[in-house]
N, C-alpha and C. Protein backbone atom coordinates (compact mmCIF):
# COMPACT_ATOMS: atom_id res chain seq x y z
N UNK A 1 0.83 -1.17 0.00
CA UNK A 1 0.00 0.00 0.00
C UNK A 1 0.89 1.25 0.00
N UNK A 2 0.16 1.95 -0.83
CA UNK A 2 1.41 3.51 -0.80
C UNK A 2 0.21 4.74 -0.94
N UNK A 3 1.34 5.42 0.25
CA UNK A 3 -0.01 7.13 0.03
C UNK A 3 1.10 8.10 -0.66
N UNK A 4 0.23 8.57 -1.41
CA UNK A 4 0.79 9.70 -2.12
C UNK A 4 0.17 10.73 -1.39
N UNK A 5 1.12 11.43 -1.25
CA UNK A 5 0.95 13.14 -1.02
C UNK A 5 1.46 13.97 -2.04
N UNK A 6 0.06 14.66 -2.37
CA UNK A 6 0.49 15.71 -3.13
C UNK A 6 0.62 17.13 -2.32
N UNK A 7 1.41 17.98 -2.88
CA UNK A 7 1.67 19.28 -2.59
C UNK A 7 1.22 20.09 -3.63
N UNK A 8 0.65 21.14 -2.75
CA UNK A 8 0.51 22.08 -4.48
C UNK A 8 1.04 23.38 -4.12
N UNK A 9 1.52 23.45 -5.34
CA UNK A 9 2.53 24.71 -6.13
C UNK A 9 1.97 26.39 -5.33
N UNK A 10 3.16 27.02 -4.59
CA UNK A 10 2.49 28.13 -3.84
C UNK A 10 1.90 28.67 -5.04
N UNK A 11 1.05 29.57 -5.28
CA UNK A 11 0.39 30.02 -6.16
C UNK A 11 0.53 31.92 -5.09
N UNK A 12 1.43 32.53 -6.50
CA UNK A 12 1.25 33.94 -6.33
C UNK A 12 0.67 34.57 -6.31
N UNK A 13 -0.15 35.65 -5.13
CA UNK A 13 -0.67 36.64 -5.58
C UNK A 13 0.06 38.28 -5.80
N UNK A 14 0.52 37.96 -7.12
CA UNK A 14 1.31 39.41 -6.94
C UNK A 14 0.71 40.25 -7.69
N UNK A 15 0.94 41.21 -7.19
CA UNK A 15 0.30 42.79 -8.06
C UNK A 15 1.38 43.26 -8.38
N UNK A 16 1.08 44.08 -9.91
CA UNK A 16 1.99 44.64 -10.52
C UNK A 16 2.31 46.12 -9.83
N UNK A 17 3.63 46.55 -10.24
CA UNK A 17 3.51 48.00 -9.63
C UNK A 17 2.73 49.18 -9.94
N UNK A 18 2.55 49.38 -11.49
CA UNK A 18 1.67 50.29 -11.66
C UNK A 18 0.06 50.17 -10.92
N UNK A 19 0.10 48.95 -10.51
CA UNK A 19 -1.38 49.14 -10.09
C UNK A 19 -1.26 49.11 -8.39
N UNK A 20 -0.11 48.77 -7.86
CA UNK A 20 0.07 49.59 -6.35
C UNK A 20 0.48 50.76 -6.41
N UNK A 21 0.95 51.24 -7.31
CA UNK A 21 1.09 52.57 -7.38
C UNK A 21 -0.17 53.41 -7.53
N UNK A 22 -1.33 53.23 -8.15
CA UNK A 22 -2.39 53.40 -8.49
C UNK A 22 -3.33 53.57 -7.63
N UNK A 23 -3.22 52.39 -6.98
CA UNK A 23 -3.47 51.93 -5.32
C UNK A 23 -3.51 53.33 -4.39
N UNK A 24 -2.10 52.90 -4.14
CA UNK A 24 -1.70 54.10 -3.04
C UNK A 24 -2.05 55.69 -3.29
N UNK A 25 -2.01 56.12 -4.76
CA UNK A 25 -2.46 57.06 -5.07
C UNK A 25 -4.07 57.24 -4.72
N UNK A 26 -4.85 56.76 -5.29
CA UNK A 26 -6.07 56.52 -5.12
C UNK A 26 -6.72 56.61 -3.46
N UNK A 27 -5.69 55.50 -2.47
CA UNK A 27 -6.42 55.77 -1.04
C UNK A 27 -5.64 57.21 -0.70
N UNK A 28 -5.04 57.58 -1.15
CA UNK A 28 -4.44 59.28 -0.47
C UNK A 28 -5.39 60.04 -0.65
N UNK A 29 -6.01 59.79 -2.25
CA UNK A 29 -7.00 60.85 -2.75
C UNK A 29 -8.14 60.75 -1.81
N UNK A 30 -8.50 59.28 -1.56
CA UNK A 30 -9.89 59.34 -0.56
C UNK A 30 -9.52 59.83 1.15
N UNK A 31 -8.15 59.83 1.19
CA UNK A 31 -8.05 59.81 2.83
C UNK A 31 -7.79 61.51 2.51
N UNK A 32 -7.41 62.29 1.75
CA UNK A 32 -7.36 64.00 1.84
C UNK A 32 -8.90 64.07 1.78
N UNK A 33 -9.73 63.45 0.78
CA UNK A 33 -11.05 63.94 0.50
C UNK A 33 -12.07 63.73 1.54
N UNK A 34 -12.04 63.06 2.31
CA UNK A 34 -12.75 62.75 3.52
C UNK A 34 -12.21 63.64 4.37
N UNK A 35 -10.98 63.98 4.74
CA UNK A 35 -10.14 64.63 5.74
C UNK A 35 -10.78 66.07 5.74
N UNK A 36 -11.08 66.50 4.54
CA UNK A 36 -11.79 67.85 3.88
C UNK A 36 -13.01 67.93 4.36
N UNK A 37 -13.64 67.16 4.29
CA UNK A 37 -15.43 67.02 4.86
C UNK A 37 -15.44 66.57 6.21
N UNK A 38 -14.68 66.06 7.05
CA UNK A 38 -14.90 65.60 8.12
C UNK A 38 -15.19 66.72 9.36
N UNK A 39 -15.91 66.20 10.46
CA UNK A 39 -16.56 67.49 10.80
C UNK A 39 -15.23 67.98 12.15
N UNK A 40 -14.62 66.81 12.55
CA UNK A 40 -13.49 67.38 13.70
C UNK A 40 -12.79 67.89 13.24
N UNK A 41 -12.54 69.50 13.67
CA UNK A 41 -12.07 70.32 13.31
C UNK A 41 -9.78 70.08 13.17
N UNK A 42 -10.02 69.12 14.16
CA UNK A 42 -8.63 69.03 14.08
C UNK A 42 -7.86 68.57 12.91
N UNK A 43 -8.81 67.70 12.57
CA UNK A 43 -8.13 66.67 11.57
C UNK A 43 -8.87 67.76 10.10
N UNK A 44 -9.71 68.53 10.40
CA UNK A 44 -10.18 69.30 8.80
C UNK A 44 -8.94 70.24 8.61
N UNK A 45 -8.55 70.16 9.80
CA UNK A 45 -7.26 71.79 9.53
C UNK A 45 -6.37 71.12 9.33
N UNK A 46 -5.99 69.88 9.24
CA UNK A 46 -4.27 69.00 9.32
C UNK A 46 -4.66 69.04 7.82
N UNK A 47 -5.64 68.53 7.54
CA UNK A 47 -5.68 68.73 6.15
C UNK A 47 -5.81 69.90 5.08
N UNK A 48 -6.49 71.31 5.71
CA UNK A 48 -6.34 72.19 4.82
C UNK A 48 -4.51 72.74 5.03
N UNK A 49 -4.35 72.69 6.46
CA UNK A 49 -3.31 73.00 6.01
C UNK A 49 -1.78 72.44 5.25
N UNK A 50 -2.48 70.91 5.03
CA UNK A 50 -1.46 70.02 4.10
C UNK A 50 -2.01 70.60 2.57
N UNK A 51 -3.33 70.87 2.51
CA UNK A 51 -3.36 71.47 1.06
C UNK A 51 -2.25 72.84 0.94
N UNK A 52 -2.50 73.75 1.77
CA UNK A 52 -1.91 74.90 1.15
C UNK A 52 -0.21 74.76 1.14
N UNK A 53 0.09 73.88 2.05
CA UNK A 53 1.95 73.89 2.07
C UNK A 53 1.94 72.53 0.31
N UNK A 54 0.87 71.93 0.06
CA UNK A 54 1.24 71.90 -1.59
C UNK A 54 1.29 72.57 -2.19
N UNK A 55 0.65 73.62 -2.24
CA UNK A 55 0.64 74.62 -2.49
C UNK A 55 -1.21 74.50 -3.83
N UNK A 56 -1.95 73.58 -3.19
CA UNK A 56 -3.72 73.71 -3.73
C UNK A 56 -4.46 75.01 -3.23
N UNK A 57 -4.87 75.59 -4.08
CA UNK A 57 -6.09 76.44 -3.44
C UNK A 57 -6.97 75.85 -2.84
N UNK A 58 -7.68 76.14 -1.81
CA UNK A 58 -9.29 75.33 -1.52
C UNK A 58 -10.14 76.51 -1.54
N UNK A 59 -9.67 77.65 -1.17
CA UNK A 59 -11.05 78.23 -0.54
C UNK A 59 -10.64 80.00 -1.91
């Protein structure tokens, strides 16, 4: 009698860079754009004032 064991092949999940790059771009855009509307004032000003030292207009 014989047992075979099979193993199976790690299987990659890799992402390419342009699309983590894409990625990361993308959650910045939602984490400034929420940061903008959010109603605690602390975190609305960390963010306007990260807009203007980019030098974005907002207002």
């Amino acid at each position: 009698m014989q047992i075979h064991a099979s193993v199976a092949a790690p299987v990659s999940a890799t992402i390419s860079k342009p699309l983590q790059i894409a990625g990361a771009f993308l959650l910045g855009i939602v984490i400034l754009y929420a940061a903008g509307f959010v109603s605690t004032s602390a975190v609305h000003n960390a963010a306007h004032d990260m807009r203007h030292s980019q030098g974005f207009p907002c207002h």
